[in-house]
PDB file of N, CA and C in Angstrom:
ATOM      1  N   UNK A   1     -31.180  -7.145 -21.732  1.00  0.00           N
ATOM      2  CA  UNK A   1     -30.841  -5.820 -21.256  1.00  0.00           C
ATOM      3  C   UNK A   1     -29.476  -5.866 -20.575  1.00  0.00           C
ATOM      4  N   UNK A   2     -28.700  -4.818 -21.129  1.00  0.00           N
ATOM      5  CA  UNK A   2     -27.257  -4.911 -20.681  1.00  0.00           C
ATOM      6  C   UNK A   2     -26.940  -4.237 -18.881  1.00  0.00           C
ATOM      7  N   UNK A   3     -26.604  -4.717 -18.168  1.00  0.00           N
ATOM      8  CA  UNK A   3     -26.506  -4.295 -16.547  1.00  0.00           C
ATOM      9  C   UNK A   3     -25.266  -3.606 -16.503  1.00  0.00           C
ATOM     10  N   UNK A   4     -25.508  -2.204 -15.526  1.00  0.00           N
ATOM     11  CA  UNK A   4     -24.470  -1.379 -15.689  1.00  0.00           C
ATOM     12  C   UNK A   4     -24.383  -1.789 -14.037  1.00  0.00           C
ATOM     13  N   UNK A   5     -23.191  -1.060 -13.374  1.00  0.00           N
ATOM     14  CA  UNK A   5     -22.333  -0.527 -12.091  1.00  0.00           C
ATOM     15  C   UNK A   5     -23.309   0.502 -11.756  1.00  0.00           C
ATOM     16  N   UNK A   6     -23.663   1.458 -12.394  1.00  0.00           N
ATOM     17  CA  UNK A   6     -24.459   2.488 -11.220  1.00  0.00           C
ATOM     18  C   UNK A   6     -25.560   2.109 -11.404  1.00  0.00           C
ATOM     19  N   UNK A   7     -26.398   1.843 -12.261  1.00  0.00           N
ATOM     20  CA  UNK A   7     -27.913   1.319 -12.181  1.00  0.00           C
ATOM     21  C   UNK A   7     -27.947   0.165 -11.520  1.00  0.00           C
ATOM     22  N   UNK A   8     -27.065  -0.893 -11.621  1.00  0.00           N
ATOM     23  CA  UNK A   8     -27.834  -2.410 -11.052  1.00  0.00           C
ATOM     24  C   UNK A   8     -27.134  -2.856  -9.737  1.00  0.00           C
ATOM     25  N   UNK A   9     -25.816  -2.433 -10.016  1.00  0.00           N
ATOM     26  CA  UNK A   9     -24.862  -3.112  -8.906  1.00  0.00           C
ATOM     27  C   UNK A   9     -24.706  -1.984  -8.041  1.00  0.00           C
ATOM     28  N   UNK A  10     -24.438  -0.861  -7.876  1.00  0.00           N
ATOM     29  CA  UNK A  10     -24.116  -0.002  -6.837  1.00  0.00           C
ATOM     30  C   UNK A  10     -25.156   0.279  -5.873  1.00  0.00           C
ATOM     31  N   UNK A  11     -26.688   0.052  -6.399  1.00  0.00           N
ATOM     32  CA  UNK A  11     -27.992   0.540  -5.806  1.00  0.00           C
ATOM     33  C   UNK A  11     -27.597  -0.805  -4.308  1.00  0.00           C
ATOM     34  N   UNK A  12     -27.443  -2.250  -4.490  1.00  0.00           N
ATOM     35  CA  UNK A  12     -27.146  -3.218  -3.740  1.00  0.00           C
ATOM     36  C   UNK A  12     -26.924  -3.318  -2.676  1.00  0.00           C
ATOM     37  N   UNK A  13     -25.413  -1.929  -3.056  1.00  0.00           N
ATOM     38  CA  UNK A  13     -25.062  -1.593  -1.637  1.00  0.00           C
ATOM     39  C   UNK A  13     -25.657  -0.870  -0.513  1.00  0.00           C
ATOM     40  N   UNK A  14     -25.347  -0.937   0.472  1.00  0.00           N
ATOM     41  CA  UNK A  14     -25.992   0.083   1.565  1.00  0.00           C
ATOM     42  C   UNK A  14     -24.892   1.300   2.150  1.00  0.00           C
ATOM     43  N   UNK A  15     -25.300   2.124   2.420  1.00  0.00           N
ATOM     44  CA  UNK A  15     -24.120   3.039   2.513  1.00  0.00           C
ATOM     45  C   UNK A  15     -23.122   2.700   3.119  1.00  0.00           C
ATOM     46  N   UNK A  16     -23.720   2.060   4.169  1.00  0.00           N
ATOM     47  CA  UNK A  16     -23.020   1.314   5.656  1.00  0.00           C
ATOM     48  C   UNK A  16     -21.369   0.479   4.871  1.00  0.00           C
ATOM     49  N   UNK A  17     -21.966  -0.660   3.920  1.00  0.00           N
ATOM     50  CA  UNK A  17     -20.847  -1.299   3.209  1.00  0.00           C
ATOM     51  C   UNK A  17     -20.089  -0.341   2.480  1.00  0.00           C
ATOM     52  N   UNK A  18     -20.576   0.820   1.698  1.00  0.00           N
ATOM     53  CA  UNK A  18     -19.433   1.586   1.496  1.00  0.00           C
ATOM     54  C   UNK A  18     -18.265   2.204   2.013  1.00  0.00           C
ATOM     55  N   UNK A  19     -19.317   2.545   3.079  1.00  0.00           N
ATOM     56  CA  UNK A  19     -18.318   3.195   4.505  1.00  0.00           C
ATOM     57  C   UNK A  19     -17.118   2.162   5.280  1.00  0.00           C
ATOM     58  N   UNK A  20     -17.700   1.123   5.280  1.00  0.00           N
ATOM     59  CA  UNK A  20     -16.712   0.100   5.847  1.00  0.00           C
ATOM     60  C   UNK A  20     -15.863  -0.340   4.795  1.00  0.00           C
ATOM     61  N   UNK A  21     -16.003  -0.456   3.775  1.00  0.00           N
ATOM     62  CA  UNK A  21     -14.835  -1.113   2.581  1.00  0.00           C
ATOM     63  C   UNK A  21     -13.944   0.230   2.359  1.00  0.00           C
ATOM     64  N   UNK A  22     -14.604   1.580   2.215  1.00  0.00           N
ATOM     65  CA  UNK A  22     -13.358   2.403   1.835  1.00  0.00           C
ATOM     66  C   UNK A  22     -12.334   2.226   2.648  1.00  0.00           C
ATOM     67  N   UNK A  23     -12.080   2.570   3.678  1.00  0.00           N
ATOM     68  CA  UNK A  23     -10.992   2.571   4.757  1.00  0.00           C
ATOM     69  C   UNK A  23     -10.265   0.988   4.329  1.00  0.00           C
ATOM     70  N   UNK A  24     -10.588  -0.217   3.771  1.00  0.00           N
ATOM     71  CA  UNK A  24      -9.901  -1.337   3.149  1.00  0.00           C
ATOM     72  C   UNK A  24      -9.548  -0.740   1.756  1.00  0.00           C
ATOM     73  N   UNK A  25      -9.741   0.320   1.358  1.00  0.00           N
ATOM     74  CA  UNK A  25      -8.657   0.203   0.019  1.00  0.00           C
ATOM     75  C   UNK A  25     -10.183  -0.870  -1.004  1.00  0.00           C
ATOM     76  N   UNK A  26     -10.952  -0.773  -1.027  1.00  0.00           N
ATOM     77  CA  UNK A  26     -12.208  -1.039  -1.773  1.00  0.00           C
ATOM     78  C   UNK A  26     -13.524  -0.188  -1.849  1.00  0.00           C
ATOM     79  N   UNK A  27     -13.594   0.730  -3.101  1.00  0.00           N
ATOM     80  CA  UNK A  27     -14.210   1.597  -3.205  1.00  0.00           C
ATOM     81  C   UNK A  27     -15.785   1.195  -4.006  1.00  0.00           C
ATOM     82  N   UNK A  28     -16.598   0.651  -3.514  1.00  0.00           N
ATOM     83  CA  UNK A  28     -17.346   0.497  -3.906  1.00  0.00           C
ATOM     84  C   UNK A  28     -18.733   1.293  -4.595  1.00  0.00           C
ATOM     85  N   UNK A  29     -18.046   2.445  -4.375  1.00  0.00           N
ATOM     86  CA  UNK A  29     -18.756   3.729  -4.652  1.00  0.00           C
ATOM     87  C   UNK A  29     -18.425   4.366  -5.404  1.00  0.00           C
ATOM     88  N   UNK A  30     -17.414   3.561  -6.524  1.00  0.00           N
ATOM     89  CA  UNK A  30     -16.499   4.327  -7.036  1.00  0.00           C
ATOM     90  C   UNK A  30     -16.625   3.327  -8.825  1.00  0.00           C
ATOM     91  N   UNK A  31     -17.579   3.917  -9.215  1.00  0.00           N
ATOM     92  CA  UNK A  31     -17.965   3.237 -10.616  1.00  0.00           C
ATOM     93  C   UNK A  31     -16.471   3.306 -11.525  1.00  0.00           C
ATOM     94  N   UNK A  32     -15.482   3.653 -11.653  1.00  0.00           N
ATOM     95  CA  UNK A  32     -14.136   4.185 -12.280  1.00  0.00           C
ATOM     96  C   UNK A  32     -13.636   2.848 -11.943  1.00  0.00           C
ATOM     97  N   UNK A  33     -13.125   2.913 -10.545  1.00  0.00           N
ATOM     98  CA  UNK A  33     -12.693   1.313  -9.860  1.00  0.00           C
ATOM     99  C   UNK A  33     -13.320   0.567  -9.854  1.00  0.00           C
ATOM    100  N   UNK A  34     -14.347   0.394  -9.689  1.00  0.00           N
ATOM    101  CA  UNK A  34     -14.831  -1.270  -9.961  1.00  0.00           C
ATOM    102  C   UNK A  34     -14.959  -1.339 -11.098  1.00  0.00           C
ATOM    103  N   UNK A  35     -15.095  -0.443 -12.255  1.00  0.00           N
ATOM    104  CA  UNK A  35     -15.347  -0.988 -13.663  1.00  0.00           C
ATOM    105  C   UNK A  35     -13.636  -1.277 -13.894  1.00  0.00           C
ATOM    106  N   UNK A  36     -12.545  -0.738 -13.225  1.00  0.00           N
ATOM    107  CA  UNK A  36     -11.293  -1.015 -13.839  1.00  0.00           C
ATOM    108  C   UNK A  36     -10.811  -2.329 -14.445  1.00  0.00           C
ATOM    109  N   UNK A  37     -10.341  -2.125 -15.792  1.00  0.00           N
ATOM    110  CA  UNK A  37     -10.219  -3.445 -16.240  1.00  0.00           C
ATOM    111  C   UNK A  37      -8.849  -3.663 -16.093  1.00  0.00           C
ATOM    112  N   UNK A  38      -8.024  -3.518 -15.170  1.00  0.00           N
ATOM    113  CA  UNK A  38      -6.655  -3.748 -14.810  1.00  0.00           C
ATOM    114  C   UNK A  38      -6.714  -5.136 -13.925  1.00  0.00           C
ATOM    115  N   UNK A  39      -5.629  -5.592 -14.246  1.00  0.00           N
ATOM    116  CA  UNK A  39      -5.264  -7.208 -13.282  1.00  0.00           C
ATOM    117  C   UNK A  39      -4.815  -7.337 -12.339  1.00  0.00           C
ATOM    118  N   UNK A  40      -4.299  -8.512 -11.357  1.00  0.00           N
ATOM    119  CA  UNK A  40      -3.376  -8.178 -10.127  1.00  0.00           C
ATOM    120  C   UNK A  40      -3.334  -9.737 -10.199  1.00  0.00           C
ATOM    121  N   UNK A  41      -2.370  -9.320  -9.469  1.00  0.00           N
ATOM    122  CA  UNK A  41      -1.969 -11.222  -8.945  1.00  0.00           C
ATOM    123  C   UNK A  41      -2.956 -12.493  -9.340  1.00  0.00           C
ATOM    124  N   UNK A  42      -4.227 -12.435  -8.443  1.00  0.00           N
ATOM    125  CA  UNK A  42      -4.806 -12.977  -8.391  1.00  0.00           C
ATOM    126  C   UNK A  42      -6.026 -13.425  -9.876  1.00  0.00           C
ATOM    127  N   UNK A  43      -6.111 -11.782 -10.552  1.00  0.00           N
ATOM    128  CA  UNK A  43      -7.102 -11.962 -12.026  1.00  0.00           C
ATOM    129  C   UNK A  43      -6.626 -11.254 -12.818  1.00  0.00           C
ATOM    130  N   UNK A  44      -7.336 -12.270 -14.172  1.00  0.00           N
ATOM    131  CA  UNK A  44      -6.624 -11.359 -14.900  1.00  0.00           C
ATOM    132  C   UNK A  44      -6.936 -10.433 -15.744  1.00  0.00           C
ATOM    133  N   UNK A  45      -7.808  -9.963 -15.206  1.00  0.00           N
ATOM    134  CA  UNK A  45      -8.253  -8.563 -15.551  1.00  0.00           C
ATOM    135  C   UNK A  45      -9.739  -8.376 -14.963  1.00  0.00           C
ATOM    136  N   UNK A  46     -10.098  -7.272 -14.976  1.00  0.00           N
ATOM    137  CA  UNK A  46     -10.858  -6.787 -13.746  1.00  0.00           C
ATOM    138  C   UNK A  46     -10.809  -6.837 -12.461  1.00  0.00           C
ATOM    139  N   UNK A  47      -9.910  -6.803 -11.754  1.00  0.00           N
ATOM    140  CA  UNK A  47      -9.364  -7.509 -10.827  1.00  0.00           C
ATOM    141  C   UNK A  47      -9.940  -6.461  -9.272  1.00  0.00           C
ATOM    142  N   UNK A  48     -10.258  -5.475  -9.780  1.00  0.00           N
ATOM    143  CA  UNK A  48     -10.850  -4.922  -8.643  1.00  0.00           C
ATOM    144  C   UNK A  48     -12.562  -5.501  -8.607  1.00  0.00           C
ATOM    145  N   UNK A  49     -13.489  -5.702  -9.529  1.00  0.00           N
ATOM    146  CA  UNK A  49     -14.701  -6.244  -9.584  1.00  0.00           C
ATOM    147  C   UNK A  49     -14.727  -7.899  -9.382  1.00  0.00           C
ATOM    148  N   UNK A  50     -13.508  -8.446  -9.617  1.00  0.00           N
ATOM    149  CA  UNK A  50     -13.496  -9.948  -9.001  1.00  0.00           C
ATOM    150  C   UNK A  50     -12.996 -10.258  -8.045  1.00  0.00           C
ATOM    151  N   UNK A  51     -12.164  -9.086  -7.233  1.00  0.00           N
ATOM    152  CA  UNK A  51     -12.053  -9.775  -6.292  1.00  0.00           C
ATOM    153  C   UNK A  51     -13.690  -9.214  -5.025  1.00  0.00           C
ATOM    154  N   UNK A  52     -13.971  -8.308  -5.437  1.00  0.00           N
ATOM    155  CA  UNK A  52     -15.300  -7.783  -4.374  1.00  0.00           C
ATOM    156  C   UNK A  52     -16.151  -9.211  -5.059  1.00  0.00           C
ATOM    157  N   UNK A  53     -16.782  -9.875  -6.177  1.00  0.00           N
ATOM    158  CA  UNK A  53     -17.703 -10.884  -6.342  1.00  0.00           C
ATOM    159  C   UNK A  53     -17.040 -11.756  -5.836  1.00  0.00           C
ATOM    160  N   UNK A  54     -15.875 -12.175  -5.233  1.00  0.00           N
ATOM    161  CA  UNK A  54     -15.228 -13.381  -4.573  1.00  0.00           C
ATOM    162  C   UNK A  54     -15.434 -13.126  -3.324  1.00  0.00           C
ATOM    163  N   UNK A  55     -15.992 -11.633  -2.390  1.00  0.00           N
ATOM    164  CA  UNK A  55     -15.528 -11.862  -1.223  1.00  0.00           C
ATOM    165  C   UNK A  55     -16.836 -11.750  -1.045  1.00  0.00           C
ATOM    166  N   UNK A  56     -18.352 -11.059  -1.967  1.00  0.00           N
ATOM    167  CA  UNK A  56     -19.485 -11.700  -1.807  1.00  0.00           C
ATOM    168  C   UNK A  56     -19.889 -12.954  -1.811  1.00  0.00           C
ATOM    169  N   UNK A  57     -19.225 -13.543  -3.097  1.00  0.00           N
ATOM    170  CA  UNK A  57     -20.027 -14.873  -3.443  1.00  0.00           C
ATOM    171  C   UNK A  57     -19.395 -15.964  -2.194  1.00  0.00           C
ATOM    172  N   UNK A  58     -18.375 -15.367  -1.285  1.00  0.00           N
ATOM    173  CA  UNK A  58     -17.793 -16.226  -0.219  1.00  0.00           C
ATOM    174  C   UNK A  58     -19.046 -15.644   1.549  1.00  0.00           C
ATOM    175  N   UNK A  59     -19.354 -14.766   0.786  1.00  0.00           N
ATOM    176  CA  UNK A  59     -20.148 -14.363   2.499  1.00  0.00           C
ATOM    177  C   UNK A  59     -19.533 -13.365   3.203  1.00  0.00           C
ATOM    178  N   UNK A  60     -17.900 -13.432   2.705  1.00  0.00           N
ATOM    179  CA  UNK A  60     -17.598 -12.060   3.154  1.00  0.00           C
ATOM    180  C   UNK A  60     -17.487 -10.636   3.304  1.00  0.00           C
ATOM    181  N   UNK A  61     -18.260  -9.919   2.549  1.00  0.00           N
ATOM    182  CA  UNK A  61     -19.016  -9.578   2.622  1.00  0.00           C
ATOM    183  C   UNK A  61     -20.187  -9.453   1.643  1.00  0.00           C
ATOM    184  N   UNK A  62     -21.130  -8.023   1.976  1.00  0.00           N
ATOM    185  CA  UNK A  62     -21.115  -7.084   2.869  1.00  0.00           C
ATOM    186  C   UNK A  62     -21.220  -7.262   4.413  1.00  0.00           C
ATOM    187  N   UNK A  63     -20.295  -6.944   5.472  1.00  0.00           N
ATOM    188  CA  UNK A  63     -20.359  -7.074   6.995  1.00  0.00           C
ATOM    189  C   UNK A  63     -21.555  -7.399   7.355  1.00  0.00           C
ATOM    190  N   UNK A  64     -22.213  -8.664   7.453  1.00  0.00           N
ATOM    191  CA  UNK A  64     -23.703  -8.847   8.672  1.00  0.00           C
ATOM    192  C   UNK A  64     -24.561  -8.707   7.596  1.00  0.00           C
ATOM    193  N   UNK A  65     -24.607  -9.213   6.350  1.00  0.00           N
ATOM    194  CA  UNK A  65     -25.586  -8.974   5.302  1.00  0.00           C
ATOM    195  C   UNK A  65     -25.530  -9.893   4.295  1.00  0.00           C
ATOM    196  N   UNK A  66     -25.228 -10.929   3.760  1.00  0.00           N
ATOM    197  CA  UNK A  66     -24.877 -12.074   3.161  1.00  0.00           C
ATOM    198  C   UNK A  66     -25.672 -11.698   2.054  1.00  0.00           C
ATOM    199  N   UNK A  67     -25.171 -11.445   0.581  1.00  0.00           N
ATOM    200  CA  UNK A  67     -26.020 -11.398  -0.179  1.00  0.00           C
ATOM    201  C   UNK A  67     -26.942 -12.221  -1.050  1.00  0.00           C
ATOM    202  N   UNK A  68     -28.388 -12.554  -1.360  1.00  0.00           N
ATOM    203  CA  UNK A  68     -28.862 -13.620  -2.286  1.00  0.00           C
ATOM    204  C   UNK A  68     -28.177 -14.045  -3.279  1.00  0.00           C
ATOM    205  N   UNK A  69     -28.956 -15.118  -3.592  1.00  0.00           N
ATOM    206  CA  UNK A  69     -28.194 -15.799  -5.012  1.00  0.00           C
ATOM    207  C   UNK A  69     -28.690 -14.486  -5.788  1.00  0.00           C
ATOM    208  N   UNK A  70     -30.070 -14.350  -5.792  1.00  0.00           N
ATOM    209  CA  UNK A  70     -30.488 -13.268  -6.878  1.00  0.00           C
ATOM    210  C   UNK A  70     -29.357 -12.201  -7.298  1.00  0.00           C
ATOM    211  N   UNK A  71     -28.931 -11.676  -6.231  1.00  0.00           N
ATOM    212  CA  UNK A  71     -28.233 -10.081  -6.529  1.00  0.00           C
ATOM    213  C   UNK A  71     -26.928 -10.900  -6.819  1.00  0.00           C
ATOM    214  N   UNK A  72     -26.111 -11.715  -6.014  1.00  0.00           N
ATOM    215  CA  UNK A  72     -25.485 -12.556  -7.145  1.00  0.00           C
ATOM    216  C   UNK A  72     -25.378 -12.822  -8.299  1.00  0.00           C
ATOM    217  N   UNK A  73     -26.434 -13.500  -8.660  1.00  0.00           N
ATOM    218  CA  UNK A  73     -26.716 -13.425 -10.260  1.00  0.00           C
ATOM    219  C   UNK A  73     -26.805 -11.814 -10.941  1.00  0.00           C
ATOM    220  N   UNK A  74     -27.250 -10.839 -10.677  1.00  0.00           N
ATOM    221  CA  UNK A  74     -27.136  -9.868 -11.266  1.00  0.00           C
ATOM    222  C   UNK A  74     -25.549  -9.349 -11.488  1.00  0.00           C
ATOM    223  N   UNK A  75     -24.780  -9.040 -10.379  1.00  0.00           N
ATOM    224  CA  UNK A  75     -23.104  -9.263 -10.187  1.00  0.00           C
ATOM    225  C   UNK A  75     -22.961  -9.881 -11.069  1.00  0.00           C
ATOM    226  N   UNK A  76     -23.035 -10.858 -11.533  1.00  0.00           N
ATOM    227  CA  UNK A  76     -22.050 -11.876 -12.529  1.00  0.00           C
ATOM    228  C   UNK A  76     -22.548 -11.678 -13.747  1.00  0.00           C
ATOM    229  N   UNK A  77     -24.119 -11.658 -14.259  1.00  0.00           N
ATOM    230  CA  UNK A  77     -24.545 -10.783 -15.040  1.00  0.00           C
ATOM    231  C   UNK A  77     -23.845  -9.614 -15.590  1.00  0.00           C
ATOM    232  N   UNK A  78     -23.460  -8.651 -14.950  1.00  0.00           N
ATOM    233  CA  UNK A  78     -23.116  -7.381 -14.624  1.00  0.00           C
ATOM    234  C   UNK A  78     -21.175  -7.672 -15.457  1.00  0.00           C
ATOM    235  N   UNK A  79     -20.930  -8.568 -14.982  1.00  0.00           N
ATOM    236  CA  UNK A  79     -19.259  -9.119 -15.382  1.00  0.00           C
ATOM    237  C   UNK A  79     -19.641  -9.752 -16.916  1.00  0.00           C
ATOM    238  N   UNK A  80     -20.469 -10.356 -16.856  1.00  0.00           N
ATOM    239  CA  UNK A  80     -20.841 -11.044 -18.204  1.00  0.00           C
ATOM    240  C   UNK A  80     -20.493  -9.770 -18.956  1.00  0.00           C
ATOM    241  N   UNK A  81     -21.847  -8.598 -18.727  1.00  0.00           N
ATOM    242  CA  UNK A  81     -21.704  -7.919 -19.824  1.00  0.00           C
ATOM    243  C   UNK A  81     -20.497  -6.632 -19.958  1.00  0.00           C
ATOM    244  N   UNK A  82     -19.644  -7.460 -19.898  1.00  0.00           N
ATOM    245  CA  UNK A  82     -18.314  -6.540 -19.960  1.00  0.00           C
ATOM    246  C   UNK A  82     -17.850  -5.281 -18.962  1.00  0.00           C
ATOM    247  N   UNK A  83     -18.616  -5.571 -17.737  1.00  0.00           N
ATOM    248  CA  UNK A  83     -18.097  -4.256 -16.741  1.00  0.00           C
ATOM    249  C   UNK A  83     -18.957  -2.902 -17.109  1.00  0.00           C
ATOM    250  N   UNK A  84     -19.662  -2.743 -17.501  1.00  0.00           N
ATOM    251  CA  UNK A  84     -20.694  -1.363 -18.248  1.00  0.00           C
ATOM    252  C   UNK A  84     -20.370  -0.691 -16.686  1.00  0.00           C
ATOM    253  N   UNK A  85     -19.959   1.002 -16.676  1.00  0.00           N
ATOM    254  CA  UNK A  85     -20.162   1.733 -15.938  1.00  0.00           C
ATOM    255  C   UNK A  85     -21.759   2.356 -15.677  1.00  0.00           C
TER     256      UNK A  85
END
């Protein structure tokens, strides 16, 4: 079964982490941007959805909420299957 951004990965969040990442210029609420398949410095392509699984899979966030390997694995899942909105 193919994992989308609003069914698997956005439910994850809590509003709270939305609220705190917008004001950083990370819209996590924002299925358009995180599915963007544009690059930046750092990736090379998807670069808004790898760098948020780099600052999970590091602990940073969501603020005070460390996410499982499980929902991890769904995230990368989620990248596997090509970014699905």
């Amino acid at each position: 079964m193919t994992t989308s951004y609003g069914t698997d990965i956005l439910p994850m969040f809590r509003s709270g982490d939305i609220g705190c990442m917008t004001p950083k210029d990370v819209h996590l609420g924002d299925a358009t941007w995180m599915c963007d398949p544009a690059a930046n410095d750092d990736f090379a392509d998807h670069a808004n959805a790898r760098r948020v699984f780099a600052a999970l899979s590091s602990g940073f966030m969501p603020p005070g909420h460390k996410w499982s390997q499980d929902r991890l694995d769904i995230y990368s899942s989620w990248m596997m299957d090509g970014f699905q909105t």
